[in-house]
Protein backbone atom coordinates (compact mmCIF):
# COMPACT_ATOMS: atom_id res chain seq x y z
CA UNK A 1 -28.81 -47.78 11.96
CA UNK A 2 -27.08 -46.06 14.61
CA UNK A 3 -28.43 -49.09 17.35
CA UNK A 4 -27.35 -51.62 15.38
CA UNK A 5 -24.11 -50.73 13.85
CA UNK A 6 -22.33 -52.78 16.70
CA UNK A 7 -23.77 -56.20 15.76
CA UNK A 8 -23.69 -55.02 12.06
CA UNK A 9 -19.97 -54.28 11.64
CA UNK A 10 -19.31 -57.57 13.71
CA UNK A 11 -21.16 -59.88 11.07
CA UNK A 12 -19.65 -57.66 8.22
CA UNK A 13 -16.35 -57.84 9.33
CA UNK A 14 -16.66 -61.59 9.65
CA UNK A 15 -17.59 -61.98 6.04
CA UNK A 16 -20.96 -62.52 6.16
CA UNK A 17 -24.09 -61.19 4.50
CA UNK A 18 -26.82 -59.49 6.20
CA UNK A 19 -30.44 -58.48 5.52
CA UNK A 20 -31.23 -54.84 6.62
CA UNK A 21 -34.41 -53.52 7.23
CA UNK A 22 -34.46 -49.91 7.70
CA UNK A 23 -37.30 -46.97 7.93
CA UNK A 24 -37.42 -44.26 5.45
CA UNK A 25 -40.33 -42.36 5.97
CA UNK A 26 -43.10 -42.39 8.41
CA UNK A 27 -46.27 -40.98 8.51
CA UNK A 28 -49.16 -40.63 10.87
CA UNK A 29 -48.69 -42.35 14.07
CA UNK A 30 -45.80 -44.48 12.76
CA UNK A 31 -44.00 -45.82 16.20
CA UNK A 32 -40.14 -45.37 14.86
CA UNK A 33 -38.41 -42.82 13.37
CA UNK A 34 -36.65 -42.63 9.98
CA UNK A 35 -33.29 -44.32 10.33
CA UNK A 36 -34.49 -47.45 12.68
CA UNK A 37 -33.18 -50.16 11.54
CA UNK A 38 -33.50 -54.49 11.99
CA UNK A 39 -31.29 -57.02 11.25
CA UNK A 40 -31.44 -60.75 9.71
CA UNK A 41 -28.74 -62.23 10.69
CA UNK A 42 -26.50 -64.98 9.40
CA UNK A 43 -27.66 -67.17 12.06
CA UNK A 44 -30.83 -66.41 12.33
CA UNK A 45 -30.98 -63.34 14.67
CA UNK A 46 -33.43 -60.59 14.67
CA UNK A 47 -31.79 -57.91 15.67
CA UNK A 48 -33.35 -54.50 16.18
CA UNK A 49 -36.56 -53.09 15.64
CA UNK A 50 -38.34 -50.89 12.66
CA UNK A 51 -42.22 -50.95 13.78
CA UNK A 52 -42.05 -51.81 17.90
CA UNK A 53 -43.25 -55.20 17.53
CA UNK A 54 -46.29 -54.55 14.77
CA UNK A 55 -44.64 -55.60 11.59
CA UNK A 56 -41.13 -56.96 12.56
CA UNK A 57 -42.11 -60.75 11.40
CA UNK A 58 -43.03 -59.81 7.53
CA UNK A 59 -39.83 -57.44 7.62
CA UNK A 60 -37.50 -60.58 8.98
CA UNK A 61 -39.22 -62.90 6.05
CA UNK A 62 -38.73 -59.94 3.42
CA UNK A 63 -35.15 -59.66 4.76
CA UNK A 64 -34.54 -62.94 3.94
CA UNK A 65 -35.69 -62.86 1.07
CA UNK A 66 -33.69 -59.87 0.08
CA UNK A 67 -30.14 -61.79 0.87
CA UNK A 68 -31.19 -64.39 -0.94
CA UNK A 69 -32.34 -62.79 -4.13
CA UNK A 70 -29.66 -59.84 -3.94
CA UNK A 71 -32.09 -56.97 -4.80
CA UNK A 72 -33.56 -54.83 -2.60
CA UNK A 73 -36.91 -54.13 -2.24
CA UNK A 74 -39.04 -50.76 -0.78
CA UNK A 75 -41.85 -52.07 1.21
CA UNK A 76 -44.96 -49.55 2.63
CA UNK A 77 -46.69 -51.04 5.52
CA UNK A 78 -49.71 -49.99 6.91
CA UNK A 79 -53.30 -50.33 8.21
CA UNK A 80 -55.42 -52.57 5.88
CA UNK A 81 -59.53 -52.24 6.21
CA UNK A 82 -60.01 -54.75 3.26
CA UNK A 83 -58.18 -57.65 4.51
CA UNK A 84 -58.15 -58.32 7.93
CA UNK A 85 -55.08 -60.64 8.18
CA UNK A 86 -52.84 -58.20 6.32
CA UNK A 87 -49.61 -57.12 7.68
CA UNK A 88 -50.01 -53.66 9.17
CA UNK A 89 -49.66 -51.58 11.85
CA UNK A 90 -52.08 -51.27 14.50
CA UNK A 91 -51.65 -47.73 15.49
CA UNK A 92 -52.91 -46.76 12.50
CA UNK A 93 -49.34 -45.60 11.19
CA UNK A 94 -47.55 -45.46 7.87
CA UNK A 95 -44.05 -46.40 7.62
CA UNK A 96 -42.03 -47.52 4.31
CA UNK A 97 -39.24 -49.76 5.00
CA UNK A 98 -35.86 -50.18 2.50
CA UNK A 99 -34.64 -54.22 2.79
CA UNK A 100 -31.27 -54.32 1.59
CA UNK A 101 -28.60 -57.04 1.49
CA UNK A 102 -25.11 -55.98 3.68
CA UNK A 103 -22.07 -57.72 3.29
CA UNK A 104 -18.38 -56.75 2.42
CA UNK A 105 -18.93 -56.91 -1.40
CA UNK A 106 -22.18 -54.94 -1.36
CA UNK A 107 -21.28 -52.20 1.29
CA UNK A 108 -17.71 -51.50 0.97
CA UNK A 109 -17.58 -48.31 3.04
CA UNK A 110 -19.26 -49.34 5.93
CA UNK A 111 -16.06 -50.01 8.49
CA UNK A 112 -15.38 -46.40 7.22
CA UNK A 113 -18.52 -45.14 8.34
CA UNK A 114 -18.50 -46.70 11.73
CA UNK A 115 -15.08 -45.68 12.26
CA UNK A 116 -16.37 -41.94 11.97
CA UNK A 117 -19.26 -42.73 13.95
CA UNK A 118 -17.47 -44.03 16.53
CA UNK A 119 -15.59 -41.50 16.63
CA UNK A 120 -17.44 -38.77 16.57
CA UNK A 121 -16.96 -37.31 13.09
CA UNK A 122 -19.91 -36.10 11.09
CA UNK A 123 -20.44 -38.48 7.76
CA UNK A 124 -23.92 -39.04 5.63
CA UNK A 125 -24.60 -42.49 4.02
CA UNK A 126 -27.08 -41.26 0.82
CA UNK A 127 -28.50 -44.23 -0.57
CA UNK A 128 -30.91 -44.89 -3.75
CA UNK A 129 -34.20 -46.31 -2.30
CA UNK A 130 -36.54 -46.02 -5.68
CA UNK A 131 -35.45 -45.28 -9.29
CA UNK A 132 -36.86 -46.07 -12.14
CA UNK A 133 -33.55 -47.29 -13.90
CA UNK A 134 -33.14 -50.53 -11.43
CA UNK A 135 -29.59 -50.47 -12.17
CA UNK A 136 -30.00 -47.31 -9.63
CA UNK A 137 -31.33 -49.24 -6.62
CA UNK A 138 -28.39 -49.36 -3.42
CA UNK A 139 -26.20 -46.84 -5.27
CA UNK A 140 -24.47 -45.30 -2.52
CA UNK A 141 -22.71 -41.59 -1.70
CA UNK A 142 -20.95 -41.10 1.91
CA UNK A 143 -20.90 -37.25 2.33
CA UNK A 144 -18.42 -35.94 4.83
CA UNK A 145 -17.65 -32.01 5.84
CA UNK A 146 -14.95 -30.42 3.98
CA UNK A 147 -14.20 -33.91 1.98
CA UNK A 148 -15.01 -35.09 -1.50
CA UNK A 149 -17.23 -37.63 -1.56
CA UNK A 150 -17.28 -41.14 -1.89
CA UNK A 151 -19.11 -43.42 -4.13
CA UNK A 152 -21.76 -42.25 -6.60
CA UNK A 153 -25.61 -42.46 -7.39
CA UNK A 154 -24.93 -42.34 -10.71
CA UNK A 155 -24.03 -39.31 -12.37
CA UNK A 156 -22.66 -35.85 -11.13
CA UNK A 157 -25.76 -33.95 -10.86
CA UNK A 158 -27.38 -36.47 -8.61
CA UNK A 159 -24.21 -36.47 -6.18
CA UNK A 160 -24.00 -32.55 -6.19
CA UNK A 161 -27.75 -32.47 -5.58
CA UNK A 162 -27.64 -34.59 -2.88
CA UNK A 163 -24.45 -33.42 -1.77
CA UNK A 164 -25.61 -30.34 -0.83
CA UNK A 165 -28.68 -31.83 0.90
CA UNK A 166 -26.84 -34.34 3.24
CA UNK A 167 -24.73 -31.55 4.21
CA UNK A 168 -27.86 -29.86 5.25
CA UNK A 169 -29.15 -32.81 7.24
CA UNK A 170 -26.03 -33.27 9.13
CA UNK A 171 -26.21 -29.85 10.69
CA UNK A 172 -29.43 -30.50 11.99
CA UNK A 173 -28.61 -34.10 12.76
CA UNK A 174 -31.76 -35.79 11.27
CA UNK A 175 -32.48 -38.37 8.76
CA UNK A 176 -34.48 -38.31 5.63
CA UNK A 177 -35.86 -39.06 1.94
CA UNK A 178 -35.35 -36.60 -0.52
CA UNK A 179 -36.90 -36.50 -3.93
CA UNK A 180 -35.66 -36.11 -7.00
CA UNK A 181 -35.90 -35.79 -10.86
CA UNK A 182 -34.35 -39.40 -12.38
CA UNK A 183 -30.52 -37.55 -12.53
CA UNK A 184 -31.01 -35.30 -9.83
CA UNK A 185 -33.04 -32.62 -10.93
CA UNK A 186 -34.25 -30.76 -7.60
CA UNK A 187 -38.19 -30.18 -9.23
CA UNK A 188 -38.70 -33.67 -10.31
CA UNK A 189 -39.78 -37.33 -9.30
CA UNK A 190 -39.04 -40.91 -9.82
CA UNK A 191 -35.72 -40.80 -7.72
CA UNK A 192 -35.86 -41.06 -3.62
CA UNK A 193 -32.49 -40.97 -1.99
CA UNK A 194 -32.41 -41.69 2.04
CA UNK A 195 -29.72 -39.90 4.02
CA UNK A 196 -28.90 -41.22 7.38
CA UNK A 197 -26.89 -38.08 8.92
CA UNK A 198 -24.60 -39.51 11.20
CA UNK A 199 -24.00 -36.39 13.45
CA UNK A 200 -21.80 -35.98 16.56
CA UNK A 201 -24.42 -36.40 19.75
CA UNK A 202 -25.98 -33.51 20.52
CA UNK A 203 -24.52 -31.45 23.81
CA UNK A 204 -26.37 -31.18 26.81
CA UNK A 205 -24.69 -28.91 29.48
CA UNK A 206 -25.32 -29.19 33.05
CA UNK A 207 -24.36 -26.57 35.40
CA UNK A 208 -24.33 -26.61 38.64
CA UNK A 209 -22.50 -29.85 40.55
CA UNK A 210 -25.80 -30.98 42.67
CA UNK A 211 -27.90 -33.47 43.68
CA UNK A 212 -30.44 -32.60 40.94
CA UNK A 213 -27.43 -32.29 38.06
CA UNK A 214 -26.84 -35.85 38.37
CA UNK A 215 -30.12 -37.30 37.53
CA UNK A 216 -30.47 -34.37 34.81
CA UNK A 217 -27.14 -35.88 33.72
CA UNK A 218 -28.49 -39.68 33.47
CA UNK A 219 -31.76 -38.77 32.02
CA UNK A 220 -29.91 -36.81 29.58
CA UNK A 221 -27.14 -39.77 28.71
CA UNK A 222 -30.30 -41.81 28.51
CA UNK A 223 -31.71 -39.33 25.58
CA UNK A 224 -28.88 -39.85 23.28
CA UNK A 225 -26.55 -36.68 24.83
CA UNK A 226 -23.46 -36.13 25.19
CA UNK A 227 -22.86 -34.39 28.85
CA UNK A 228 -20.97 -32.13 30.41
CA UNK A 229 -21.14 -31.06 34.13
CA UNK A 230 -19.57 -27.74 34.92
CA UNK A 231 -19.18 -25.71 37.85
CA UNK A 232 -16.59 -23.39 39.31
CA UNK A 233 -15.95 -25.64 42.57
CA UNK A 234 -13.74 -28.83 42.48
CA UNK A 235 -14.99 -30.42 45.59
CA UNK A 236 -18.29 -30.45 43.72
CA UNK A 237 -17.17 -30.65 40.15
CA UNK A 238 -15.56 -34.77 40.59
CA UNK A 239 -16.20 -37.44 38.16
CA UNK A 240 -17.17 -39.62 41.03
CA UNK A 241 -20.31 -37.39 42.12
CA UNK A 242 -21.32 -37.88 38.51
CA UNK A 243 -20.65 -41.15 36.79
CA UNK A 244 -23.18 -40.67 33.89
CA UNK A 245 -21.87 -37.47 32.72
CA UNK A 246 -19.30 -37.44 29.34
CA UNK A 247 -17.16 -34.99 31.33
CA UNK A 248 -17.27 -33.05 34.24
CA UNK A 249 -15.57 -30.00 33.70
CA UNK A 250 -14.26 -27.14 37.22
CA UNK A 251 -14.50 -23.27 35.60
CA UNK A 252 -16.73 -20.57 35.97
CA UNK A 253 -19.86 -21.81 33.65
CA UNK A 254 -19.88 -18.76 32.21
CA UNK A 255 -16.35 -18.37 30.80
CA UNK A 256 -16.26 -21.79 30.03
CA UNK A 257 -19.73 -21.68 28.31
CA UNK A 258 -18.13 -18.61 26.09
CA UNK A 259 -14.68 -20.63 25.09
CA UNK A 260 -17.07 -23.60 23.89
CA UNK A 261 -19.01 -21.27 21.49
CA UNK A 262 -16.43 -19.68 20.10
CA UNK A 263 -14.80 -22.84 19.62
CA UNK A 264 -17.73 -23.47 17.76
CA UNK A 265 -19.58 -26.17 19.58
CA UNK A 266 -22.51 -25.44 20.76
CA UNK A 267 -24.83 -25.23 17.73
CA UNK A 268 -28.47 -25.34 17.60
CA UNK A 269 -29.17 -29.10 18.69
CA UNK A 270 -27.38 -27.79 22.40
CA UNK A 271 -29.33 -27.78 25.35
CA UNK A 272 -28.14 -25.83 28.23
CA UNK A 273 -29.72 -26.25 31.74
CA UNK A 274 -29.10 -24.31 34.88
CA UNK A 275 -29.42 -25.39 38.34
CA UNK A 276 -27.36 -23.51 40.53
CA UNK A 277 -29.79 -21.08 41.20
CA UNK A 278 -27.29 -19.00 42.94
CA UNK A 279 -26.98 -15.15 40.77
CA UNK A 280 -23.48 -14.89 41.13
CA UNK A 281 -22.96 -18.14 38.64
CA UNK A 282 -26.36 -18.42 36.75
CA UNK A 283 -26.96 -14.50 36.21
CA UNK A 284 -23.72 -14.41 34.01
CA UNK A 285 -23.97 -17.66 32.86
CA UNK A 286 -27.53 -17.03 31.26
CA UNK A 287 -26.34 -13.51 29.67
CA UNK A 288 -23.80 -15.95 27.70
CA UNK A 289 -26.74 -18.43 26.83
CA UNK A 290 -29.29 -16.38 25.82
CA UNK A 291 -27.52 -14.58 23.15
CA UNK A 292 -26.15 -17.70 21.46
CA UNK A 293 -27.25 -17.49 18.36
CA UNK A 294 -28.35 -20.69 18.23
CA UNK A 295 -29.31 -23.23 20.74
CA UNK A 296 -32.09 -25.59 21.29
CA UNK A 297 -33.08 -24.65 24.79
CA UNK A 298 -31.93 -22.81 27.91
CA UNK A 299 -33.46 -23.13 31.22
CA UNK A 300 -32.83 -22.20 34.83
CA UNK A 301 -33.94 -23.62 37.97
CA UNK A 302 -35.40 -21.90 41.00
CA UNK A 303 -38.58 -21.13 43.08
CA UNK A 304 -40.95 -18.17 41.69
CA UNK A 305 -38.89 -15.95 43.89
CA UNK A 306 -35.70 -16.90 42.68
CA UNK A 307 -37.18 -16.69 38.67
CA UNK A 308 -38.50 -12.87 39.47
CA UNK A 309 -34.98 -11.95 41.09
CA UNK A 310 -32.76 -13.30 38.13
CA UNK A 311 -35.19 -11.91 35.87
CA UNK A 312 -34.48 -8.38 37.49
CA UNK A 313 -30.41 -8.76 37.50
CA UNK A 314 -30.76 -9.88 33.88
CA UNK A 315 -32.53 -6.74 32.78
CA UNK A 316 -30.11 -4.90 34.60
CA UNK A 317 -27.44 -6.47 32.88
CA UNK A 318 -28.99 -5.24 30.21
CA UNK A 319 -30.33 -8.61 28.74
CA UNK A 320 -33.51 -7.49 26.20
CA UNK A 321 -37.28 -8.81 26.49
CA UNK A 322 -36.25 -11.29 23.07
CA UNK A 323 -33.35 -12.39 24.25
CA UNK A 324 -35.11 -13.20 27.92
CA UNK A 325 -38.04 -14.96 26.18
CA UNK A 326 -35.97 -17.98 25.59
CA UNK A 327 -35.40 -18.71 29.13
CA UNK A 328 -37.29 -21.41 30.09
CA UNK A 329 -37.77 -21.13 34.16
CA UNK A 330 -38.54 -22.27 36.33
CA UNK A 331 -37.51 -24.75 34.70
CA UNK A 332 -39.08 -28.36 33.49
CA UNK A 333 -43.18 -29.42 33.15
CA UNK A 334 -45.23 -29.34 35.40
CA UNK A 335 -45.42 -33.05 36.33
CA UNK A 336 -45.50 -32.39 40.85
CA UNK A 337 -41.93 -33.25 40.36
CA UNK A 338 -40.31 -33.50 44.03
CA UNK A 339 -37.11 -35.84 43.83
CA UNK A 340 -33.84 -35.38 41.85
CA UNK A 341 -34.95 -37.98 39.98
CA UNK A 342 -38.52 -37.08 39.20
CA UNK A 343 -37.38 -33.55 38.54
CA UNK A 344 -34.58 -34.56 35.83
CA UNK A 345 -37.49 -36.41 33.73
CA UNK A 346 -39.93 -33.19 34.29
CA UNK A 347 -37.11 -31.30 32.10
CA UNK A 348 -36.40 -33.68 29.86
CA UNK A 349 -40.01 -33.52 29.45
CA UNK A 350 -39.32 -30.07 28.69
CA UNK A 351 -36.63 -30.52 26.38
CA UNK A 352 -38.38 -33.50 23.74
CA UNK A 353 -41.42 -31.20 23.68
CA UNK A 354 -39.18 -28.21 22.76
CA UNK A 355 -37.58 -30.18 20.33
CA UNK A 356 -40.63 -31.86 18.84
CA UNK A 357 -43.93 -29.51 19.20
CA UNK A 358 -45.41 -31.21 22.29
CA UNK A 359 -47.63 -29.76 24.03
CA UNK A 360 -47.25 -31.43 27.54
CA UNK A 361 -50.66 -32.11 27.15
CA UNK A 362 -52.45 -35.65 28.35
CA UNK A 363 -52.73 -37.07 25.53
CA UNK A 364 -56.02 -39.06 26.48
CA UNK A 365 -57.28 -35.38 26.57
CA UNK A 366 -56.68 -34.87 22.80
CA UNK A 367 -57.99 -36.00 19.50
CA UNK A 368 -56.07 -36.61 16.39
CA UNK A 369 -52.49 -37.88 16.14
CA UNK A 370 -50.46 -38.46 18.84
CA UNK A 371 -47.35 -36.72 16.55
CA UNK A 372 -47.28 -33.43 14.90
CA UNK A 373 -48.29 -33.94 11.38
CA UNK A 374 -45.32 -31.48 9.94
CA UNK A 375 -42.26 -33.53 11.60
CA UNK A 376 -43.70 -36.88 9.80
């Protein structure tokens, strides 16, 4: 919903209803995540995108349908061998898709919601997808941090249950269905509850003010980050040099990596790279980074040389064999990156297969699905 919450909140704050398409759960080869979301507007508009094209036209019709009837519908689409003119998807995905109807009346706490979003604050929206009580169906709960809750699913155990859950989501920053008993209970079935987890961006923090930083820095703003450029010399360090970074911060990366953990954040969604390649920052830098508890990747740029020296003045800092196992350098895939440019996408390469189980494999030179079956 995240993509579309602009146009959303426009029509909503206008008084008008809107049909909302969003995915749930996806399996196989479905092409969009849980959480994408289209919109039927008032006037017509298609707005968004749940399937990349395969099945947006039935979703549009069923959204239309949905405003006009009121109730919303859960809708599995997917590759059909007995008919071939059925709706599905042709690469061979599974993706269920939640229609809803959107207006002020129906979705009270939305202006709420995007307020936090837009500002940065962590909130879940838990919403009743299936039930069999129909009476069930839209009931909403908006979790936030340290907050009681909003709204209800429909009795107390189901919003502690879920509670708890969305909590858990929004560390991680993903979305999901859960599954529970009709009220809540955690072993049943009949009840599935989708939790967008409307996290703060994740951090990605570039240091080192070069040429290479500020295509890291785009590809990364491009990726859904939130940047920050560091590095100890203000004549590098200037907003100017990098106009796709959040912030560009001038301190020694290392202290200033150390006041933003113990200000608590950098959690484990972080990614830290390294591209001064110059011991006197990057040597104390990394003994910060890789003891961090938590962090989704660290990596450090440099020539073979350069990796086999830093490893040395790391050991004699007395960094361990664990702790140096997480260092990821020379860093990036090996694409025969030479530019800035073509460099910044050979880590990022780096990065999504980190984050995802890839392989960095061609994939014309596998078999089986293109995703890892276990983050379906």
């Amino acid at each position: 919903m995240r993509d579309v919450l602009p146009e959303l909140l426009a029509w909503w704050r206008a008084g008008e209803t809107v049909g909302v398409g969003t995915v749930v759960a996806t399996f196989r080869s479905a092409p969009r995540p849980p959480g994408a979301s289209m919109l039927v507007g008032p006037d017509g508009t298609a707005v968004g995108s749940v399937s990349g094209g395969c099945v947006e036209g039935a979703v549009y019709d069923l959204g239309e349908s949905v405003v006009g009837s009121g109730t919303p519908v859960l809708e599995r689409y997917g590759v059909s061998d007995d008919d071939a003119f059925a709706v599905g998807l042709t690469c061979g995905g599974i993706l269920d898709v939640y229609v809803e109807k959107v207006n002020r009346e129906t979705f009270p706490e939305l202006g709420e919601i995007a307020a936090d979003v837009e500002a940065g604050r962590p909130v879940a929206l838990a919403t009743v997808i299936e039930h069999p009580d129909p009476a069930w169906l839209g009931r909403r709960l908006v979790v936030r941090p340290d907050e009681p809750t909003t709204g209800s699913l429909g009795s107390a155990r189901a919003d502690d249950a879920v509670h708890d859950d969305a909590l858990g989501l929004l560390a991680h920053g993903s979305n999901a269905t859960l599954t529970y008993g009709p009220d809540g209970e955690r072993r049943g079935e009949g009840m599935r509850v989708f939790v967008w987890a409307f996290a703060p961006k994740p951090r990605m923090l570039v240091f080192g003010a070069i040429d290479f930083a500020a295509a890291v820095a785009k590809v990364g703003s491009f990726l859904g980050y939130h940047v920050t450029v560091c590095d100890a010399r203000p004549v590098f360090a200037t907003n100017s040099r990098f106009p796709d970074a959040d912030e560009v911060v001038v301190d020694w990366p290392h202290r200033y990596l150390t006041a933003e953990a113990e200000a608590g954040r950098v959690d484990g969604r972080t990614v830290i790279t390294v591209l001064t390649h110059d011991p006197k920052f990057d040597v104390p830098l990394l003994e910060v980074a890789l003891r961090l508890p938590e962090v989704a990747y660290v990596g450090a740029m440099g020539s073979r040389r350069t990796h086999e020296d830093r490893l040395a003045r790391l050991r004699e800092a007395g960094v361990d064999e664990k702790e140096i196992a997480r260092l990821s350098s020379p860093i990036g895939l090996d694409l025969g990156a030479r530019t800035p440019e073509e460099t910044a996408i050979s880590i990022a390469a780096e990065i999504v297969a980190g984050r995802w189980g890839g392989t960095g494999e061609r994939l014309r030179d596998r078999v089986g699905s293109i995703h890892s079956e276990d983050l379906q």
